[in-house]
Protein backbone atom coordinates (compact mmCIF):
# COMPACT_ATOMS: atom_id res chain seq x y z
CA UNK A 1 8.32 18.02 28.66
CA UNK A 2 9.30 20.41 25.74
CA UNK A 3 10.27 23.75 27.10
CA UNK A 4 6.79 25.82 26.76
CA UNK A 5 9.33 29.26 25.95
CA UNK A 6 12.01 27.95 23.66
CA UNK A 7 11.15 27.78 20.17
CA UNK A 8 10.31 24.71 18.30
CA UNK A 9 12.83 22.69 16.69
CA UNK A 10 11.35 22.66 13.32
CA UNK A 11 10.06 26.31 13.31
CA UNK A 12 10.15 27.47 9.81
CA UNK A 13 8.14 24.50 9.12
CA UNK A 14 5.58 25.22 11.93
CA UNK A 15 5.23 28.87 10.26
CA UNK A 16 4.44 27.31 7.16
CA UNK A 17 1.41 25.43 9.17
CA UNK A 18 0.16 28.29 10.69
CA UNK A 19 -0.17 29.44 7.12
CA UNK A 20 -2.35 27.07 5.95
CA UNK A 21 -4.58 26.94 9.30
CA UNK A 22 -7.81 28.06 8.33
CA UNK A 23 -8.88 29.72 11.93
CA UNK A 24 -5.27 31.83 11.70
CA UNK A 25 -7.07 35.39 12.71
CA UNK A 26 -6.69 37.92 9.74
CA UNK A 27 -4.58 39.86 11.65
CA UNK A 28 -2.04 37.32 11.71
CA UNK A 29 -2.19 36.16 8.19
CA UNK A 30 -0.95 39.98 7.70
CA UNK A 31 2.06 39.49 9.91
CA UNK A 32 2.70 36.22 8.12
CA UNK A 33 3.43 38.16 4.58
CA UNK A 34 6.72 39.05 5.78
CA UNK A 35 8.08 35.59 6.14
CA UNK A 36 11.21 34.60 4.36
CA UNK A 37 11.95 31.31 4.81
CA UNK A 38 9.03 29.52 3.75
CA UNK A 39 7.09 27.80 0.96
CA UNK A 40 4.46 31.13 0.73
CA UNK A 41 1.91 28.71 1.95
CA UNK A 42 -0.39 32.05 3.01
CA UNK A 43 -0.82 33.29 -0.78
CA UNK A 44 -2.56 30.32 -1.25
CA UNK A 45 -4.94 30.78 1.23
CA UNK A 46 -8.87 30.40 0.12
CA UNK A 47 -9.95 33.45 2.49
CA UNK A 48 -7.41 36.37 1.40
CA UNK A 49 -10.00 39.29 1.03
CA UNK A 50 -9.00 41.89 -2.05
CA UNK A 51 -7.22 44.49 0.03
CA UNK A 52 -4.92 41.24 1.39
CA UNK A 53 -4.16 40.36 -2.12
CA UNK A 54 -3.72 43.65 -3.10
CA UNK A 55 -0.77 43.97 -0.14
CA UNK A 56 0.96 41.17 -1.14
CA UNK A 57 1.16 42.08 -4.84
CA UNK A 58 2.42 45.63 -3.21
CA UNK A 59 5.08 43.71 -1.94
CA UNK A 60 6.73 42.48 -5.53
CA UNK A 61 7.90 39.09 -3.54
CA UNK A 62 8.49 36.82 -6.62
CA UNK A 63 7.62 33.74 -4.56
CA UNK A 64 5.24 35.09 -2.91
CA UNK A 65 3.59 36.48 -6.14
CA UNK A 66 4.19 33.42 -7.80
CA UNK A 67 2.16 31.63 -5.02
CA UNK A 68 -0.75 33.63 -5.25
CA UNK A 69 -1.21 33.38 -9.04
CA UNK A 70 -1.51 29.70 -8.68
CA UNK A 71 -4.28 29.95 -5.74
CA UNK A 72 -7.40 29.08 -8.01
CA UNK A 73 -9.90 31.26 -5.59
CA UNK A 74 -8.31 34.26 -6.86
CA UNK A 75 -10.69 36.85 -8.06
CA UNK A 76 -10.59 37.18 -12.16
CA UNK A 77 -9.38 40.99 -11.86
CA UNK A 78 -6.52 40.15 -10.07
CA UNK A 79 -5.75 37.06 -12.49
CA UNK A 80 -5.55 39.11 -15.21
CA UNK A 81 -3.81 41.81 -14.03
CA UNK A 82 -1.44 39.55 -12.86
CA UNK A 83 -1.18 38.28 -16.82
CA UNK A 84 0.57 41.41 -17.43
CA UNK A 85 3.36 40.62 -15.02
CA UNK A 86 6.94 40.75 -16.93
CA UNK A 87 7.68 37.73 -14.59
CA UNK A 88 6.76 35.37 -17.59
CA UNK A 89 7.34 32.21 -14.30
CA UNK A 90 4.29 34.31 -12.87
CA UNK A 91 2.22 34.44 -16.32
CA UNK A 92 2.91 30.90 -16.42
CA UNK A 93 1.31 30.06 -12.96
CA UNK A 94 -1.50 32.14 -14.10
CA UNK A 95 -2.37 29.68 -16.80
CA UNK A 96 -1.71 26.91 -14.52
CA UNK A 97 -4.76 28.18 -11.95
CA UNK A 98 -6.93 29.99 -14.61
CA UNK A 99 -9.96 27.43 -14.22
CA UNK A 100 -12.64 29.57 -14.74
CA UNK A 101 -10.71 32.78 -15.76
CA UNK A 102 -12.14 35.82 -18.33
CA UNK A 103 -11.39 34.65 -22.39
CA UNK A 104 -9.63 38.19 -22.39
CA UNK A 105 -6.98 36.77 -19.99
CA UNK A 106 -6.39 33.66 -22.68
CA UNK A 107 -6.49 36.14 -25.56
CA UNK A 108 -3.66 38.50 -23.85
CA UNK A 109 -1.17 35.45 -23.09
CA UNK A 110 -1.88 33.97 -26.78
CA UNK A 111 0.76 36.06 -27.71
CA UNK A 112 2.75 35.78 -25.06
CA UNK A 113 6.64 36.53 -25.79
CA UNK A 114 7.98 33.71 -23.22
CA UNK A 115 7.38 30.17 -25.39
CA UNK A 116 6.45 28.71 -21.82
CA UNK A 117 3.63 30.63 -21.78
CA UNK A 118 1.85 29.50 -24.43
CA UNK A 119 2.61 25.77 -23.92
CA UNK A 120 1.03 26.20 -20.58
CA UNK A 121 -2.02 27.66 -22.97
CA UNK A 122 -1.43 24.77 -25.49
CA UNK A 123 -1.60 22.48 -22.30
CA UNK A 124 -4.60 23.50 -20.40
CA UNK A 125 -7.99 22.02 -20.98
CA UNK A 126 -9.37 25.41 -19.58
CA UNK A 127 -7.98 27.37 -23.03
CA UNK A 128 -11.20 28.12 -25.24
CA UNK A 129 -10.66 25.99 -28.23
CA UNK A 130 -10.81 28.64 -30.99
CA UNK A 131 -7.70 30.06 -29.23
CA UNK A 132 -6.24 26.72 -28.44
CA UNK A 133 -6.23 25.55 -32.35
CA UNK A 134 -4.03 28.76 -33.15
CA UNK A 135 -1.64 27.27 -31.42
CA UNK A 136 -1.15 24.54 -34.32
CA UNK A 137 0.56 27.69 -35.99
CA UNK A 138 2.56 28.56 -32.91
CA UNK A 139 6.48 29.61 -34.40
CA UNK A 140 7.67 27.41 -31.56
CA UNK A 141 7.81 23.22 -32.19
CA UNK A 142 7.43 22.91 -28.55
CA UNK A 143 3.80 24.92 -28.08
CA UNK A 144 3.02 22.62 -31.28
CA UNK A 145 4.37 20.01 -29.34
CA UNK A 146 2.90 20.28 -26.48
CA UNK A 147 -0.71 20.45 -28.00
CA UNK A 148 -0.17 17.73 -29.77
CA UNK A 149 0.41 15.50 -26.97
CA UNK A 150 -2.54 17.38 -24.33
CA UNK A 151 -5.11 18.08 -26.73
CA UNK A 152 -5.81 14.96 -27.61
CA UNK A 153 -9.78 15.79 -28.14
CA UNK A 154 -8.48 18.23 -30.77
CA UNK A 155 -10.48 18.91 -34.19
CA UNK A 156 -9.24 16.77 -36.80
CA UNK A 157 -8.17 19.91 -38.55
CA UNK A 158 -6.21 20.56 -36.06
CA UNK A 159 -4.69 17.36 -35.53
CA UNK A 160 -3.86 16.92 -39.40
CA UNK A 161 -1.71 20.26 -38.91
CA UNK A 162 0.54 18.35 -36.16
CA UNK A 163 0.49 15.09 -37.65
CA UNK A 164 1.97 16.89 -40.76
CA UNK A 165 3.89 18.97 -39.24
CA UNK A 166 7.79 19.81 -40.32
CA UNK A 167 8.88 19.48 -37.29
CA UNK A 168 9.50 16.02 -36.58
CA UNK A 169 9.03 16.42 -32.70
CA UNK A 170 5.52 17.93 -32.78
CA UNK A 171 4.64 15.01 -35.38
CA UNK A 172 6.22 12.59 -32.86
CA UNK A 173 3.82 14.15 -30.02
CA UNK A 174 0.98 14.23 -32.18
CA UNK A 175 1.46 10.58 -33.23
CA UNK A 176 2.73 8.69 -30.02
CA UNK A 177 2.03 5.31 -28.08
CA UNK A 178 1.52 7.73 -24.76
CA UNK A 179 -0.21 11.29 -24.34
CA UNK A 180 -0.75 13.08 -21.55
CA UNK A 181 -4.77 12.77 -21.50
CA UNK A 182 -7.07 9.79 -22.77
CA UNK A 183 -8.56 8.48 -25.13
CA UNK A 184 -5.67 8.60 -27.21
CA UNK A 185 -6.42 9.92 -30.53
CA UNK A 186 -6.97 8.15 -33.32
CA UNK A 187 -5.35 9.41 -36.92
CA UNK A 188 -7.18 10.36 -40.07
CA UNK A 189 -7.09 6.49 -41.91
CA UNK A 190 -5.51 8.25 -45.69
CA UNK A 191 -2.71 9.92 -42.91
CA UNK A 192 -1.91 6.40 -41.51
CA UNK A 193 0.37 5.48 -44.25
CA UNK A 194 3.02 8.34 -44.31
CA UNK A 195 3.29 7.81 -40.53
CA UNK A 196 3.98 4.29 -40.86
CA UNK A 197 6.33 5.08 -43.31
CA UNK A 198 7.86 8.28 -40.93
CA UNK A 199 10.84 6.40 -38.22
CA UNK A 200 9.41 9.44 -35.55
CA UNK A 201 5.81 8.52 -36.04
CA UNK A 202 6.13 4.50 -37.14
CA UNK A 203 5.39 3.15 -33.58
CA UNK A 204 2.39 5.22 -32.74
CA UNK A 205 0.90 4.74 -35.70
CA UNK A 206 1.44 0.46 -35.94
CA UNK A 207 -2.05 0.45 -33.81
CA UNK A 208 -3.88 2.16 -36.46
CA UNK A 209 -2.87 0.34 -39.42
CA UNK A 210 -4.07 -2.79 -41.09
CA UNK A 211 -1.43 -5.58 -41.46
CA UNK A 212 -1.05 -7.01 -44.68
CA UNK A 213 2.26 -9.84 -44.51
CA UNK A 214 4.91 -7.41 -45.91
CA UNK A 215 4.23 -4.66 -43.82
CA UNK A 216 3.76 -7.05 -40.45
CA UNK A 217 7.33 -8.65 -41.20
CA UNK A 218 8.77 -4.81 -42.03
CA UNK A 219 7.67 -3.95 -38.39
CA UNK A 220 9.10 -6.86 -36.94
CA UNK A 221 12.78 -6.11 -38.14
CA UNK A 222 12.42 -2.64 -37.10
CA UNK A 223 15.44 -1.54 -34.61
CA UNK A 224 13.01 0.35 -32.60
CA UNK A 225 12.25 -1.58 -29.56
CA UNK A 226 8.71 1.17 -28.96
CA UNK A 227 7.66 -0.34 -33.05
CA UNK A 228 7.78 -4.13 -32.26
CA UNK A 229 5.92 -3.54 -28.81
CA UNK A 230 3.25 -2.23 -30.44
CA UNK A 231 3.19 -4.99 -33.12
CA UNK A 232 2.82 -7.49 -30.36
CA UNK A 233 -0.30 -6.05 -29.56
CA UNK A 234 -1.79 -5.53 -33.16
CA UNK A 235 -4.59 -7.94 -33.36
CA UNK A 236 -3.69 -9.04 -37.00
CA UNK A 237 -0.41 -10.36 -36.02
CA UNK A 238 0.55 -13.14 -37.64
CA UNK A 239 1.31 -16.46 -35.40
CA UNK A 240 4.91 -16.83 -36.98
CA UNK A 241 5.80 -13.70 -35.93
CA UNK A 242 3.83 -13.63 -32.58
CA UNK A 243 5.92 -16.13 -31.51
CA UNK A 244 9.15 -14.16 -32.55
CA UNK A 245 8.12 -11.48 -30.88
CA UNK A 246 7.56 -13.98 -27.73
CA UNK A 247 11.65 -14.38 -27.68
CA UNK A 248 12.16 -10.62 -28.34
CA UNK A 249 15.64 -9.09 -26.69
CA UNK A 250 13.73 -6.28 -25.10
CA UNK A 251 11.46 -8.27 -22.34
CA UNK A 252 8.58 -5.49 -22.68
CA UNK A 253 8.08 -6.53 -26.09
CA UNK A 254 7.67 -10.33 -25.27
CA UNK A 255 5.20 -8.93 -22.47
CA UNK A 256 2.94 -7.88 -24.96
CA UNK A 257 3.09 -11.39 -26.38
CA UNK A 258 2.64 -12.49 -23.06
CA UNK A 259 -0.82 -10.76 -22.43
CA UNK A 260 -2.22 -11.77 -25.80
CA UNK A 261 -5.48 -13.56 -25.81
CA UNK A 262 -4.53 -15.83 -28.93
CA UNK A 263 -1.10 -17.15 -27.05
CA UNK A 264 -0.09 -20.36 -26.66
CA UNK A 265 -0.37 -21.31 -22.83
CA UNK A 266 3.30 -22.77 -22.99
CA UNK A 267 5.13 -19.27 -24.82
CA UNK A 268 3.25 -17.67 -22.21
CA UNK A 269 4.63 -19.60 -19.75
CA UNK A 270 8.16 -19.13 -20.93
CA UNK A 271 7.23 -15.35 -20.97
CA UNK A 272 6.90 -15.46 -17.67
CA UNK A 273 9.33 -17.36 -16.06
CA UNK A 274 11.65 -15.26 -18.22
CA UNK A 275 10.59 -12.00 -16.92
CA UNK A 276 10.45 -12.97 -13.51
CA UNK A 277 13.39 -15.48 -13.71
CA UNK A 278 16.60 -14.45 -11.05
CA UNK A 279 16.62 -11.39 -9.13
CA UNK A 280 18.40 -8.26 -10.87
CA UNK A 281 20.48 -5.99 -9.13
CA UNK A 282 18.12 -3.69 -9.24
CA UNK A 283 15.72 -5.62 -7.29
CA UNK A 284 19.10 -6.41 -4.73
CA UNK A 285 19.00 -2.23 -4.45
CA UNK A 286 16.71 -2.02 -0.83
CA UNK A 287 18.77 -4.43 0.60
CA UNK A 288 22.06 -3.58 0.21
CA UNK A 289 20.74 0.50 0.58
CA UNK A 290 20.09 -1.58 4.25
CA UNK A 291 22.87 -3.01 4.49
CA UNK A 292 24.82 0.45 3.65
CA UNK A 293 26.48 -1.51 0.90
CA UNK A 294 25.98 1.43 -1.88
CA UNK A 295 24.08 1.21 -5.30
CA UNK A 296 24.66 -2.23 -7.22
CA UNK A 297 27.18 -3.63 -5.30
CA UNK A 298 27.28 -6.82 -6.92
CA UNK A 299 27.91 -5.15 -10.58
CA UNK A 300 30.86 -4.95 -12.00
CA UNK A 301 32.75 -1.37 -11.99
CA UNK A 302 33.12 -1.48 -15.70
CA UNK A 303 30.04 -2.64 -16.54
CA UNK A 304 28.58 -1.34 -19.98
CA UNK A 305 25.81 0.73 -20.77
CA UNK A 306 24.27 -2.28 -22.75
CA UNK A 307 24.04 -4.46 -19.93
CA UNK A 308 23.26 -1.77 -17.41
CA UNK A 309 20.18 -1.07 -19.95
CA UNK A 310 19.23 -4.65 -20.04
CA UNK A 311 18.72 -4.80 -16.24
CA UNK A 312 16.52 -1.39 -16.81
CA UNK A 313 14.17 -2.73 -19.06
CA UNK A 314 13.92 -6.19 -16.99
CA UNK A 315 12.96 -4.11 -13.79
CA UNK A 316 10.55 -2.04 -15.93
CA UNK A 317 9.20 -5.43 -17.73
CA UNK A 318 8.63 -7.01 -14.02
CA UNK A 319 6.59 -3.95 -12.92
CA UNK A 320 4.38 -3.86 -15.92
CA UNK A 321 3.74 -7.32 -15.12
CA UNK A 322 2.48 -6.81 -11.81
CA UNK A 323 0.54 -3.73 -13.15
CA UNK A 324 -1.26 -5.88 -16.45
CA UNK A 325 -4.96 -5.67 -16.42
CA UNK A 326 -6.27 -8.00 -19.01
CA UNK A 327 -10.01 -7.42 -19.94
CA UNK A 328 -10.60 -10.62 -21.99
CA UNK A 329 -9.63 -12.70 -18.55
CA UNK A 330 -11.97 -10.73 -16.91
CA UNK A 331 -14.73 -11.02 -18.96
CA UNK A 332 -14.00 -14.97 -18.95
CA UNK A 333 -12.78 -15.65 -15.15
CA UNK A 334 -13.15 -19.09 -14.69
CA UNK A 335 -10.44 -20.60 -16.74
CA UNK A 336 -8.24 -18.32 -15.05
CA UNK A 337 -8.65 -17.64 -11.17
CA UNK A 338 -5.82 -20.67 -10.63
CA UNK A 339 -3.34 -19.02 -12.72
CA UNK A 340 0.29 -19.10 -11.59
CA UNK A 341 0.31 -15.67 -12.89
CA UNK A 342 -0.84 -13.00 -9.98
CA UNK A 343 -1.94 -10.69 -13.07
CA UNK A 344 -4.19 -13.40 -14.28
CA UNK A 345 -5.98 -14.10 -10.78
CA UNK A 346 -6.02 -10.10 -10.57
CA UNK A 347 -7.75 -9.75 -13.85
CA UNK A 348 -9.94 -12.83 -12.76
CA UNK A 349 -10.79 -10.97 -9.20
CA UNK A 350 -12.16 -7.82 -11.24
CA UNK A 351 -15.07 -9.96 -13.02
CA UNK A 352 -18.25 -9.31 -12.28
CA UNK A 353 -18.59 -13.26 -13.11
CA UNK A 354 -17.52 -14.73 -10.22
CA UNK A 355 -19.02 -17.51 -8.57
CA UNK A 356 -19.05 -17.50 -4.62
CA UNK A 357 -16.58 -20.17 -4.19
CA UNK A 358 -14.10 -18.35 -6.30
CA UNK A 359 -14.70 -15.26 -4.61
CA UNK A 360 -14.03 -16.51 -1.29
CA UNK A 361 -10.95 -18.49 -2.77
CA UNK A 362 -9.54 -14.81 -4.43
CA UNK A 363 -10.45 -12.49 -1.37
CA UNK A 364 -7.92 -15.22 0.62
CA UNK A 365 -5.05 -15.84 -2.36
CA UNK A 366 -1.36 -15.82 -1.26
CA UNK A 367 -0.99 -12.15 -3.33
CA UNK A 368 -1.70 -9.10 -1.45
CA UNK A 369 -2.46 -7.61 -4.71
CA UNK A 370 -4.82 -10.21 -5.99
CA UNK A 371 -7.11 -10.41 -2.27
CA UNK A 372 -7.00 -6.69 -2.95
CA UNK A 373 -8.51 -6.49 -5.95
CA UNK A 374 -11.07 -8.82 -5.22
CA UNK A 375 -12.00 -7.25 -1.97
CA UNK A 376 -12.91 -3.94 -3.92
CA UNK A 377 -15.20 -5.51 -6.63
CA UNK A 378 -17.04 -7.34 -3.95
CA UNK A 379 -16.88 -5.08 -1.17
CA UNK A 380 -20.73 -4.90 -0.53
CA UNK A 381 -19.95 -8.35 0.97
CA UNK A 382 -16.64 -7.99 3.09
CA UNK A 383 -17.17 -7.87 6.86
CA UNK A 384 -15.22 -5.98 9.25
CA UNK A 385 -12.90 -8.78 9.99
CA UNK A 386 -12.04 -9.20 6.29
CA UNK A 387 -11.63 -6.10 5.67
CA UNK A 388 -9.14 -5.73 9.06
CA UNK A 389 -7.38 -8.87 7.47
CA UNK A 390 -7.03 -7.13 4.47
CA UNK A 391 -6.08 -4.03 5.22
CA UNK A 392 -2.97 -6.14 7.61
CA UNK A 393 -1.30 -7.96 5.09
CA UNK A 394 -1.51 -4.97 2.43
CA UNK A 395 1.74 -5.20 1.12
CA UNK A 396 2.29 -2.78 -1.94
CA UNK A 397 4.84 -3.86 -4.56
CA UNK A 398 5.70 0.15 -4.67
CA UNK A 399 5.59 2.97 -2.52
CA UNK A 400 1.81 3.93 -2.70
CA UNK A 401 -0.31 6.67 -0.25
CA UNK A 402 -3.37 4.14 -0.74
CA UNK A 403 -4.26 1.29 1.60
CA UNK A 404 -7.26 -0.75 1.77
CA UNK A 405 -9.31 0.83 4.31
CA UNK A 406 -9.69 4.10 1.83
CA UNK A 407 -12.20 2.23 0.17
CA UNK A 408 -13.39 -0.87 2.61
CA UNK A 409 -13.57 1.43 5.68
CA UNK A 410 -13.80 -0.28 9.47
CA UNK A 411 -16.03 0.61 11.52
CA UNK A 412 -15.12 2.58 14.83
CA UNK A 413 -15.21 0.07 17.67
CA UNK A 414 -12.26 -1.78 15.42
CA UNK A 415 -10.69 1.67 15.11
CA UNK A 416 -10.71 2.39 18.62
CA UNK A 417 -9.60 -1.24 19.22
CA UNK A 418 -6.05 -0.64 16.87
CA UNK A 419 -5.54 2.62 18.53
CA UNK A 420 -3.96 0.00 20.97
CA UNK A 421 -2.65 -2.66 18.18
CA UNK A 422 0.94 -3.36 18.69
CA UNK A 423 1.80 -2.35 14.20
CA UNK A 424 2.07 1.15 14.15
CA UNK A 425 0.43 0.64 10.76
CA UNK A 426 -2.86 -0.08 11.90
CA UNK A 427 -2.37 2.48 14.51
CA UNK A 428 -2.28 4.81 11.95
CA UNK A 429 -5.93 3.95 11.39
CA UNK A 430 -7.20 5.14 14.98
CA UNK A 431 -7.04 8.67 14.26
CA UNK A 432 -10.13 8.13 11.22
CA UNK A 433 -12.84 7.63 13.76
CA UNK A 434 -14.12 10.81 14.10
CA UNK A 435 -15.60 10.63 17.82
CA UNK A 436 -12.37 8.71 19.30
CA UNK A 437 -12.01 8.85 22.81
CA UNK A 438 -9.86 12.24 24.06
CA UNK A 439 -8.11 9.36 26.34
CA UNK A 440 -7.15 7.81 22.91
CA UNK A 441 -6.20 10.89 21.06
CA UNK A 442 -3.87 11.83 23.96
CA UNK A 443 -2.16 8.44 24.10
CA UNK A 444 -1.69 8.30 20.03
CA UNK A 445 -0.18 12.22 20.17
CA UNK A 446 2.22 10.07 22.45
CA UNK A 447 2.64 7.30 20.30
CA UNK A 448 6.46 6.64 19.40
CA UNK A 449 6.02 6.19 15.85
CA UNK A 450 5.86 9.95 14.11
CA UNK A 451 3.40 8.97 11.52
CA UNK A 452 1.16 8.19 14.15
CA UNK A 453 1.30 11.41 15.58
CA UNK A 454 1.72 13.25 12.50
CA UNK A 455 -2.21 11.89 11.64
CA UNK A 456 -3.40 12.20 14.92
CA UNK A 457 -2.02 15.90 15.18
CA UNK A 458 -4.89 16.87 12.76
CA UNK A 459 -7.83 14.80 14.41
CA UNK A 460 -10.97 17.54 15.14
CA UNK A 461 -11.16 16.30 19.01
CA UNK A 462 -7.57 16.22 19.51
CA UNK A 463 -7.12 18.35 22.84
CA UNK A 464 -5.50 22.05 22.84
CA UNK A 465 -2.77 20.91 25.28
CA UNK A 466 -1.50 17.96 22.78
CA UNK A 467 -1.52 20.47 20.24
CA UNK A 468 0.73 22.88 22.08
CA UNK A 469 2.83 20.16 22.77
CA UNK A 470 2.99 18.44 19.14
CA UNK A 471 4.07 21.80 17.81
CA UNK A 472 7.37 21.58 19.49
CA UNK A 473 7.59 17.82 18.37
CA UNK A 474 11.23 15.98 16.92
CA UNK A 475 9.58 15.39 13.56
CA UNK A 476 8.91 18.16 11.19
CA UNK A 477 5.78 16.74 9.60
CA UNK A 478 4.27 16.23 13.21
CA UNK A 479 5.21 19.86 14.00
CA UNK A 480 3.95 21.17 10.82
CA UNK A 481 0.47 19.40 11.37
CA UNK A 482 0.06 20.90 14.83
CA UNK A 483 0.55 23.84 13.79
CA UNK A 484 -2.18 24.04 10.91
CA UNK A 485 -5.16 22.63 13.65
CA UNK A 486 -8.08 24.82 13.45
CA UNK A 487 -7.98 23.94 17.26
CA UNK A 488 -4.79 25.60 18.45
CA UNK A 489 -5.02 27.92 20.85
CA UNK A 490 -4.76 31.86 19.49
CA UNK A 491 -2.14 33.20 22.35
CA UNK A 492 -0.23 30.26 20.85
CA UNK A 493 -0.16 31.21 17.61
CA UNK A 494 0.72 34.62 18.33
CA UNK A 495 3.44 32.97 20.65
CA UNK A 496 4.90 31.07 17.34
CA UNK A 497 4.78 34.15 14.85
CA UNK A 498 6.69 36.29 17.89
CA UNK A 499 9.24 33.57 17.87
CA UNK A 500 9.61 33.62 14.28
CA UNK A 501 10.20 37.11 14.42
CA UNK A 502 6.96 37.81 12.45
């Protein structure tokens, strides 16, 4: 038993909990203003009345301050006054939060000195768009810039200014194969041949243009590895030079072959077992990081950048792989849901086509990723033990927060039933039925695996005594968790903040 005096072991991290428990007394939340070695968790706080906002922008704590302009409950007057801070990292966070915030705050930080500033403005979808579009004439490239690649919804006015503009970063924002919000904008059709003919604009704008056989064997010589991907996916691609594209040096571009409805079922093979053919060092990494053998130990010291790059893009080519969605297999599934290619029965399992049979075949394939997919579209028919099987042999191909039973729930008498299941995994499950035993709760706020506790920690029913004791627990997170439970007891909260010196 944890000594009931001593402080916890992870106590600056059980303050910050405290700050973000939402039945910390007012009183308290005060006391908590003066705390120095935190992440200012209690200026983001939804309940800070004025005169508690008022204190803490008394206080002229930067990080403090800074936390409170980005808490999005803050009351306009405050939000603009806090415009006016000469902090410009402050003015910035105001932006960030200003959902909902006066015009006359937008209209003071238009002109803001600090160029950060206004590409926060140039960024945000909550800028009124009069005031956003005079940032096309911004006398920074990167406010121009960053419009160009956030306001993608822009007026064609205003995307004609970046498209044309001298500065041949904002024209490469404003004419790009990725922005930062969708749909991706489409360019005015009498622009689309100066930004084929423009190296910083070329690849965006392949998508938009129409192929005639000069200009499709131009953009399949081009150096640039980001042109010929997007030629691969042009839909008046020639054959000849599909299938030169299908032996492309840079694997993503022969991907794009690869996923091409009009592709020959043998250079797709090839594709494939090209991409997925050996196993890189990169994909040796976990096991040697296990192994405590270092990064790339099988790679030679003097290795060159070329080669090095060449393992980059083959890792980056495998993942896209695994990540391809391909509507035209899933609007014709049949053909398809026996493909040796997992992206193929994945694009298969997302029809809404499916025969039974096919369905049952899919929701028990070999791929986690494939049973997966096919247990979402037809979850209206998965039963609980499908869903348990499911949810056991999820195995991600990256490090993901999502798991199956997000979105094919199980019901509570299998929760209660893996609060005893030998994977800690599925014990991690338990702690979602909202009515578990207090028997239960107590034995998972036990359990030896500290994710376990760490979810059980913030269960509603979770006694005041396991609370108490999970605040003093090895594992920061776990700590942390206790310590923001509506449920802990006051005298120890005040216990905790006396400890901290608060």
């Amino acid at each position: 038993m944890p000594d009931e005096t001593a402080p916890p072991v992870h106590l600056p991290a059980v303050v910050e909990g405290l700050a973000a428990n939402t039945a910390l007394p007012s009183e308290l939340v005060r006391r908590l203003f003066g705390h120095r070695r935190g992440r200012d968790t209690v200026a983001g706080r939804q309940d800070l009345s004025e005169d508690m906002i008022a204190e803490i922008i008394a206080r002229d704590d930067r990080c403090l301050t800074h936390s409170l302009a980005l808490n999005r409950s803050l009351p306009p007057a405050f939000r603009l006054a806090l415009a006016g801070h000469p902090d410009p990292g402050i003015r910035r966070a105001v932006v960030v939060a200003a959902d909902g915030a006066p015009r006359e705050l937008f209209t003071a930080l238009l002109e803001d000195p600090d160029p950060q500033v206004r590409e926060e403005l140039a960024e945000s979808d909550h800028t009124p768009e009069d005031l956003r579009a005079r940032l096309a004439a911004d006398a920074d490239p990167k406010v121009r810039r960053a419009l160009a690649q956030w306001w993608t919804a822009a007026p064609e006015h205003v995307r004609r200014l970046l498209l044309t503009d001298p500065d041949e970063s904002v024209r490469a924002g404003a004419c790009a194969t990725y922005f930062r919000r969708t749909p991706h904008p489409v360019p005015p059709a009498d622009l689309v041949p100066a930004l084929l003919a423009d190296p910083v604009t070329r690849a965006g704008a392949v998508r938009h243009s129409t192929l005639d056989t000069a200009t499709a064997h131009r953009l399949a010589d081009d150096p640039d590895d980001e042109v010929r991907k997007e030629l691969a996916e042009h839909p008046d691609l020639p054959p000849e030079l599909r299938d030169r594209l299908a032996t492309d040096a840079n694997p993503r571009v022969a991907l794009r072959v690869f996923a091409r409805q009009d592709t020959p079922e043998a250079t797709r093979s090839a594709i494939h077992a090209r991409i997925l053919s050996g196993l890189s060092p990169l994909h040796r990494l976990a096991a040697h990081q296990d192994q405590g053998q270092g990064l790339f130990p099988d790679l030679d010291p003097d290795v060159d950048d070329a080669a090095l790059e060449r393992e980059i893009m083959g890792e980056i080519a495998r993942a896209e792989l695994w990540a391809l969605h391909l509507p035209w297999v899933a609007a014709d599934p049949l053909p398809h849901a026996d493909s040796p290619c997992v992206c193929f029965r994945v694009s298969a399992a997302w029809s809404e086509h499916l025969p039974p049979h096919l369905v049952a075949r899919l929701l028990h394939d070999e791929e986690s990723s494939v049973r997966e997919a096919m247990a979402l579209r037809a979850r209206d028919h998965i039963d609980p033990d499908t869903a348990e099987r499911i949810e056991r042999t999820h195995r991600p191909q990256k490090p993901i927060r999502w798991r199956p039973a997000d979105d094919l729930p199980l019901p509570a008498d299998v929760l209660r039933r893996l609060a005893t299941d030998p994977d800690a995994r599925m014990r991690q499950l338990a702690p979602r039925d909202p009515d578990l035993p207090v028997e239960s709760l107590s034995r998972l706020a036990a359990d030896p695996d500290h994710t376990v506790r760490r979810l059980v920690a913030a269960h509603p029913r979770l006694p005041a005594e396991d609370l108490t004791r999970l605040v003093a627990d090895p594992a920061e997170s776990v700590a942390a968790a206790a310590a923001a439970h509506p449920g802990l007891p006051r005298t120890e909260m005040h216990r905790l903040l006396a400890l901290a010196g608060l």
